[in-house]
N, C-alpha and C. Protein backbone atom coordinates (compact mmCIF):
# COMPACT_ATOMS: atom_id res chain seq x y z
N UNK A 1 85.53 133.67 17.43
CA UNK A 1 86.74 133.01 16.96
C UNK A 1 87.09 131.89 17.92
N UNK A 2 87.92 130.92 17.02
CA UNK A 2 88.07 129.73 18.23
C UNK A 2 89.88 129.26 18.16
N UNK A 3 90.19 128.83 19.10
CA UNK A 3 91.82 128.37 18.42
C UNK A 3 92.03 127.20 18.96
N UNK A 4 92.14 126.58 17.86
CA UNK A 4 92.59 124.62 17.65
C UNK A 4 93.84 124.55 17.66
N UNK A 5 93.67 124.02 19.03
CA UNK A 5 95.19 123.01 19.97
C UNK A 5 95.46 121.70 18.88
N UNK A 6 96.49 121.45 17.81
CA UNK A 6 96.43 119.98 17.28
C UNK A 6 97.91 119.43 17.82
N UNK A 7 97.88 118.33 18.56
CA UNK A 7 98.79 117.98 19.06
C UNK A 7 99.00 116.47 17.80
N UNK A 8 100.44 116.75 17.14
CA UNK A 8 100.71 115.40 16.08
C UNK A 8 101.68 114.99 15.75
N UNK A 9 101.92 113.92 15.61
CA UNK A 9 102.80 112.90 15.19
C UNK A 9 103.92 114.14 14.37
N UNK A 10 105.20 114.41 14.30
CA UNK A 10 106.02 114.85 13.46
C UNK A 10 106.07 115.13 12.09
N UNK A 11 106.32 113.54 11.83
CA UNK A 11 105.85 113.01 10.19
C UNK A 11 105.11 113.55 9.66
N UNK A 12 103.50 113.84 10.65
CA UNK A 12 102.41 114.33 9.55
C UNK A 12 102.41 115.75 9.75
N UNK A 13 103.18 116.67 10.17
CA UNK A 13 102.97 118.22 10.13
C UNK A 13 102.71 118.43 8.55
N UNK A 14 103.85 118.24 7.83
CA UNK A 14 103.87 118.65 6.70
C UNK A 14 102.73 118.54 5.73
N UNK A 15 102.26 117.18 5.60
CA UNK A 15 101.15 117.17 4.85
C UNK A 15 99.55 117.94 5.70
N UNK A 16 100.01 117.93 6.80
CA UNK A 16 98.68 118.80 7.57
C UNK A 16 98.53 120.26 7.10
N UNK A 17 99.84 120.62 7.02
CA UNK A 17 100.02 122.37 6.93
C UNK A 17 99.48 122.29 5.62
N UNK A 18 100.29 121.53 4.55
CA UNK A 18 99.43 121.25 3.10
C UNK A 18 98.31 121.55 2.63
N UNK A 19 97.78 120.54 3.83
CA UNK A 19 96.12 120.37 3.26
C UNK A 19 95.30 121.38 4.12
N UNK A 20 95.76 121.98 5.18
CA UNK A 20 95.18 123.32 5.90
C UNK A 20 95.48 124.52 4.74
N UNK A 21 96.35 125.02 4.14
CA UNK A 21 97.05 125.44 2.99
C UNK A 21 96.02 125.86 1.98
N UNK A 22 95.77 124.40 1.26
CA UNK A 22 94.88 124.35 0.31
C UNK A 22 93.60 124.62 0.30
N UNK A 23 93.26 124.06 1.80
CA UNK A 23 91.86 124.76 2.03
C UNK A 23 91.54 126.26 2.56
N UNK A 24 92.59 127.08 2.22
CA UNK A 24 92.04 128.46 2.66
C UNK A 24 92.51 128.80 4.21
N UNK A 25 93.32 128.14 4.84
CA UNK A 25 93.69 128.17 6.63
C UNK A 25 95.55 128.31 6.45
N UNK A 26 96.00 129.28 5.47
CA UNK A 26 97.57 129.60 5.56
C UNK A 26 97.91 129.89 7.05
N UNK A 27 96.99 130.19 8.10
CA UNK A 27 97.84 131.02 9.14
C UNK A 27 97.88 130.11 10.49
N UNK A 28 99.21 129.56 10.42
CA UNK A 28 99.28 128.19 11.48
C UNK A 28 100.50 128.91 12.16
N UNK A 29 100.80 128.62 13.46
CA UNK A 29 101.39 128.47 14.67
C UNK A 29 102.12 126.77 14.45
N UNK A 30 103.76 126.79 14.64
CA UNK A 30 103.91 125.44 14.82
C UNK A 30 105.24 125.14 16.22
N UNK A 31 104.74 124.67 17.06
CA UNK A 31 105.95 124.54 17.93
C UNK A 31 106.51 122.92 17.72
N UNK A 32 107.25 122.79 18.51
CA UNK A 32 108.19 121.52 18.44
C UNK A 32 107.78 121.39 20.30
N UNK A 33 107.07 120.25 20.52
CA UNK A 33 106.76 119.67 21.95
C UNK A 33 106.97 118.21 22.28
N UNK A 34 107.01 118.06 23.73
CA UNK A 34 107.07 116.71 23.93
C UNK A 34 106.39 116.15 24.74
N UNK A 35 105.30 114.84 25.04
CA UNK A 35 104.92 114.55 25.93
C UNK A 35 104.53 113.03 26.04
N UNK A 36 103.24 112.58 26.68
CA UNK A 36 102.85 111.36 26.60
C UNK A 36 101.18 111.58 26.84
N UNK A 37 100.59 110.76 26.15
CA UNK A 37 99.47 110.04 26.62
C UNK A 37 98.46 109.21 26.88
N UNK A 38 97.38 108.80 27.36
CA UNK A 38 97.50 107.64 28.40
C UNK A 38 97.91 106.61 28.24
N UNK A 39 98.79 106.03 27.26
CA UNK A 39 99.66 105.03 27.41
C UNK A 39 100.53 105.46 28.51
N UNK A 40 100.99 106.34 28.38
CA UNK A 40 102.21 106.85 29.40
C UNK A 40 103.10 106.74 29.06
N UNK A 41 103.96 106.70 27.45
CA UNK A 41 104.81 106.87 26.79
C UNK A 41 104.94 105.05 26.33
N UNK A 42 106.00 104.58 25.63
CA UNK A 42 106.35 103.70 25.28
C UNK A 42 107.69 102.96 25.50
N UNK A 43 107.88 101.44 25.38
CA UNK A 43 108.85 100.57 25.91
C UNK A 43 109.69 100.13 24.81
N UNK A 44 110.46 100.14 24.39
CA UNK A 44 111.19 99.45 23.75
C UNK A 44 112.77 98.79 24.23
N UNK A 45 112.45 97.28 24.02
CA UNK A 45 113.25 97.08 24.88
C UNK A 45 113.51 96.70 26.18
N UNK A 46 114.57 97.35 26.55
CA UNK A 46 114.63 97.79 27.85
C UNK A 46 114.72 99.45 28.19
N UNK A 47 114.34 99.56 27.05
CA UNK A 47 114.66 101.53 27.48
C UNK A 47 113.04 102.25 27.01
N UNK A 48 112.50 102.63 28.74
CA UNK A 48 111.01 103.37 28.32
C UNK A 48 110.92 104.88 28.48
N UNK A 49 110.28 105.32 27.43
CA UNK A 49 110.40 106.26 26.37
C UNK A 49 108.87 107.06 27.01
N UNK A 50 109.53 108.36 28.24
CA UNK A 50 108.21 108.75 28.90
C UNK A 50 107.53 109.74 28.25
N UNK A 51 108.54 110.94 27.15
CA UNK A 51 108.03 111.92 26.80
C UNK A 51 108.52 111.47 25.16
N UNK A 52 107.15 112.16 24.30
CA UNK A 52 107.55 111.45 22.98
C UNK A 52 108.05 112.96 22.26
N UNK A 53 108.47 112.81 21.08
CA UNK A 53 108.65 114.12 20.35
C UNK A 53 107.07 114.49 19.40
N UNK A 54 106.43 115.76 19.55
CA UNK A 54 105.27 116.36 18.83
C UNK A 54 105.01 117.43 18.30
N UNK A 55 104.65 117.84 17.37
CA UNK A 55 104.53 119.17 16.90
C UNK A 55 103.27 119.72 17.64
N UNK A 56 103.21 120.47 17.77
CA UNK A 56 101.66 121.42 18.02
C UNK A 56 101.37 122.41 17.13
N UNK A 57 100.43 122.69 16.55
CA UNK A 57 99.77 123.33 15.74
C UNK A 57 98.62 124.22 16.28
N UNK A 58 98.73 125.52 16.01
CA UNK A 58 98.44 126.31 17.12
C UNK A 58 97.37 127.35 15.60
N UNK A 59 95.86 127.18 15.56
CA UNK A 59 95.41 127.95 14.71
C UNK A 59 94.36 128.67 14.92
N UNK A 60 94.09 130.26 14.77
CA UNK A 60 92.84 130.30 14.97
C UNK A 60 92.06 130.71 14.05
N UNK A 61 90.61 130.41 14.33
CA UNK A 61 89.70 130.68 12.83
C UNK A 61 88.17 130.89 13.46
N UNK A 62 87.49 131.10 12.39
CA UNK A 62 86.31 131.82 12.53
C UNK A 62 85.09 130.34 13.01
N UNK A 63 83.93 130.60 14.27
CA UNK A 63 83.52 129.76 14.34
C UNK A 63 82.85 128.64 13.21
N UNK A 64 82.35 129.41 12.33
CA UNK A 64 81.84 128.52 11.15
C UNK A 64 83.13 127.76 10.48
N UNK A 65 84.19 127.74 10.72
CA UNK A 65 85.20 126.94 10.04
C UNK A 65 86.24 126.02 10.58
N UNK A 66 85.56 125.83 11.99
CA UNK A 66 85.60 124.77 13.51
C UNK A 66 86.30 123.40 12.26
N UNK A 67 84.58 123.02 12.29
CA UNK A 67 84.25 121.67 11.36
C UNK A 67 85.18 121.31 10.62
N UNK A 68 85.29 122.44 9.65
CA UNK A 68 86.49 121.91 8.20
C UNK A 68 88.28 121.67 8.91
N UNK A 69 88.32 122.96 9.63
CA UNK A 69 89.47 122.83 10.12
C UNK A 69 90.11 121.35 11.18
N UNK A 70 88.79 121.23 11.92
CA UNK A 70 89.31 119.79 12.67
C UNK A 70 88.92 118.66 11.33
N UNK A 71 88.45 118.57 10.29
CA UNK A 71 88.15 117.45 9.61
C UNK A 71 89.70 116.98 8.52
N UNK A 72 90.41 118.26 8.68
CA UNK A 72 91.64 118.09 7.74
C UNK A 72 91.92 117.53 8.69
N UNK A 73 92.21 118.05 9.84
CA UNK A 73 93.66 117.58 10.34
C UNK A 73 93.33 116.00 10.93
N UNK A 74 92.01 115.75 11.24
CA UNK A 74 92.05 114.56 11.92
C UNK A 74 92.07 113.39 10.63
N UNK A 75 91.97 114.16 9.35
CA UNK A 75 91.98 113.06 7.92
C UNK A 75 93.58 112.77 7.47
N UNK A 76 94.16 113.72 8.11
CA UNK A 76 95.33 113.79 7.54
C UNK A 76 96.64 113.41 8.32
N UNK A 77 96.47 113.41 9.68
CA UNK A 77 97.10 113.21 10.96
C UNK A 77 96.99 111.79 11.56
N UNK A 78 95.81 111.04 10.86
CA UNK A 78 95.38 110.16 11.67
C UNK A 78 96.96 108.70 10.87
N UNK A 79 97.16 108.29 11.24
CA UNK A 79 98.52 106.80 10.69
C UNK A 79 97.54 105.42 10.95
N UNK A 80 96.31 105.10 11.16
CA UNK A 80 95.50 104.21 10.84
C UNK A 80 94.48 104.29 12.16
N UNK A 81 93.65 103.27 12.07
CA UNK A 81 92.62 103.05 13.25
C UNK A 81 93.14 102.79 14.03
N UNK A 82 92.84 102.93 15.21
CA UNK A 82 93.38 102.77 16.62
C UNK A 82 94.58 102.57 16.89
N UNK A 83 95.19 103.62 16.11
CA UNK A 83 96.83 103.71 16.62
C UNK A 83 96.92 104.53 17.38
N UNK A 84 98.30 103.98 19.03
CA UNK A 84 97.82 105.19 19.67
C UNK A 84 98.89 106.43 19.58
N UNK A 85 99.14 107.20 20.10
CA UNK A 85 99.89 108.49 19.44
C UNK A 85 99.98 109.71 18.13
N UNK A 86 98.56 109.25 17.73
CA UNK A 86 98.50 110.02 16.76
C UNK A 86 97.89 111.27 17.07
N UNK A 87 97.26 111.76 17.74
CA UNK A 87 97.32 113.04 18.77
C UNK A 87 96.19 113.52 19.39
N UNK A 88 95.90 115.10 19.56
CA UNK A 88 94.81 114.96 20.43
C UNK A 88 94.92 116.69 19.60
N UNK A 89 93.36 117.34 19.49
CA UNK A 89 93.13 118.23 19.39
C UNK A 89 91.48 119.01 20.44
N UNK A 90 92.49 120.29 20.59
CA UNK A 90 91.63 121.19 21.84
C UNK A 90 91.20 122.32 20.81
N UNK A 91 89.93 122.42 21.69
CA UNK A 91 89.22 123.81 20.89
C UNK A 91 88.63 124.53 22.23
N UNK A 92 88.96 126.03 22.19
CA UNK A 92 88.85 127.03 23.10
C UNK A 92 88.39 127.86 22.55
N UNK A 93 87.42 129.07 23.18
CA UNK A 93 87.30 130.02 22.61
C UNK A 93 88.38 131.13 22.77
N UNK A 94 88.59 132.07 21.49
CA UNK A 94 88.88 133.33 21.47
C UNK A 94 88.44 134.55 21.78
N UNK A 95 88.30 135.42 23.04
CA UNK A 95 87.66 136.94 22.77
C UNK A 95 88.43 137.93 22.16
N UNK A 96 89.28 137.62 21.87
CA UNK A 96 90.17 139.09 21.43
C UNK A 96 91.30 138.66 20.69
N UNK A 97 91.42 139.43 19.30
CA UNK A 97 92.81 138.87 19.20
C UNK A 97 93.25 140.44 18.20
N UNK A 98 94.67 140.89 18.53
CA UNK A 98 95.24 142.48 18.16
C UNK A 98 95.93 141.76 17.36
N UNK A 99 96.45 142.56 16.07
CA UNK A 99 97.29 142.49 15.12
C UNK A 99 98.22 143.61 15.29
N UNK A 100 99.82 143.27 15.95
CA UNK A 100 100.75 144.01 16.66
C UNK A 100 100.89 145.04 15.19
N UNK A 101 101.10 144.71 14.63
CA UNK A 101 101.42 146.06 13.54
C UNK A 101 100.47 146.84 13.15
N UNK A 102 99.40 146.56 12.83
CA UNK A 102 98.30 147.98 13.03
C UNK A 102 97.47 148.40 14.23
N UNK A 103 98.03 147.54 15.03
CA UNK A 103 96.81 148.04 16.54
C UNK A 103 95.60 147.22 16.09
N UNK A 104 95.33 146.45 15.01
CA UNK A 104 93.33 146.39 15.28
C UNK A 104 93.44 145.12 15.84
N UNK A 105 92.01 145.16 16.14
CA UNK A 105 91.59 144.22 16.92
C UNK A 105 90.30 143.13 15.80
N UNK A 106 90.63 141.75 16.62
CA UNK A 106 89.50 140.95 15.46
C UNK A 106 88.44 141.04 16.32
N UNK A 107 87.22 140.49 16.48
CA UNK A 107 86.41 139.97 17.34
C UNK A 107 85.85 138.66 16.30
């Protein structure tokens, strides 16, 4: 098992969860985060803007479904070519994961 870090733009949670949704991946994690990167946040103005507002999307899934799962979100997350802030996604492995209400365990 693996669990995909998707760090994204606000705006596009909704249609991400959507299209994760539709393809068979209902079971998402979503926090509300803030940060910057390597721009180092943004200027407007005179007032610079160090930590931005981001959702994180927190999912895990079976290795064979890596591929599909990063191909939604980076189709669906992305707000054009080389825009920067549109986010960043991490993939880690899983060894263990318990399901608190029956005790089992996945591998």
């Amino acid at each position: 098992m693996l669990m995909i870090r998707a760090i994204i733009r606000p705006e596009k949670t909704n249609v991400v969860l959507t299209e994760l949704m539709g393809a068979g991946f209902p079971a998402v994690t979503r926090l509300d985060v803030f940060g910057r990167g390597k721009q180092m946040g943004i200027t407007l103005g005179d007032i610079h803007y160090d930590e931005l507002p981001k959702q994180m999307l927190l999912i895990v899934v079976r290795n064979e479904d890596k591929d599909d799962v990063i191909s939604i979100i980076m189709r669906t997350a992305r707000t054009g070519e080389g825009h920067f802030g549109d986010g960043r996604i991490f993939v880690t492995p899983v060894e263990e994961a318990y399901t608190v209400s029956s005790g089992k365990v996945e591998l």
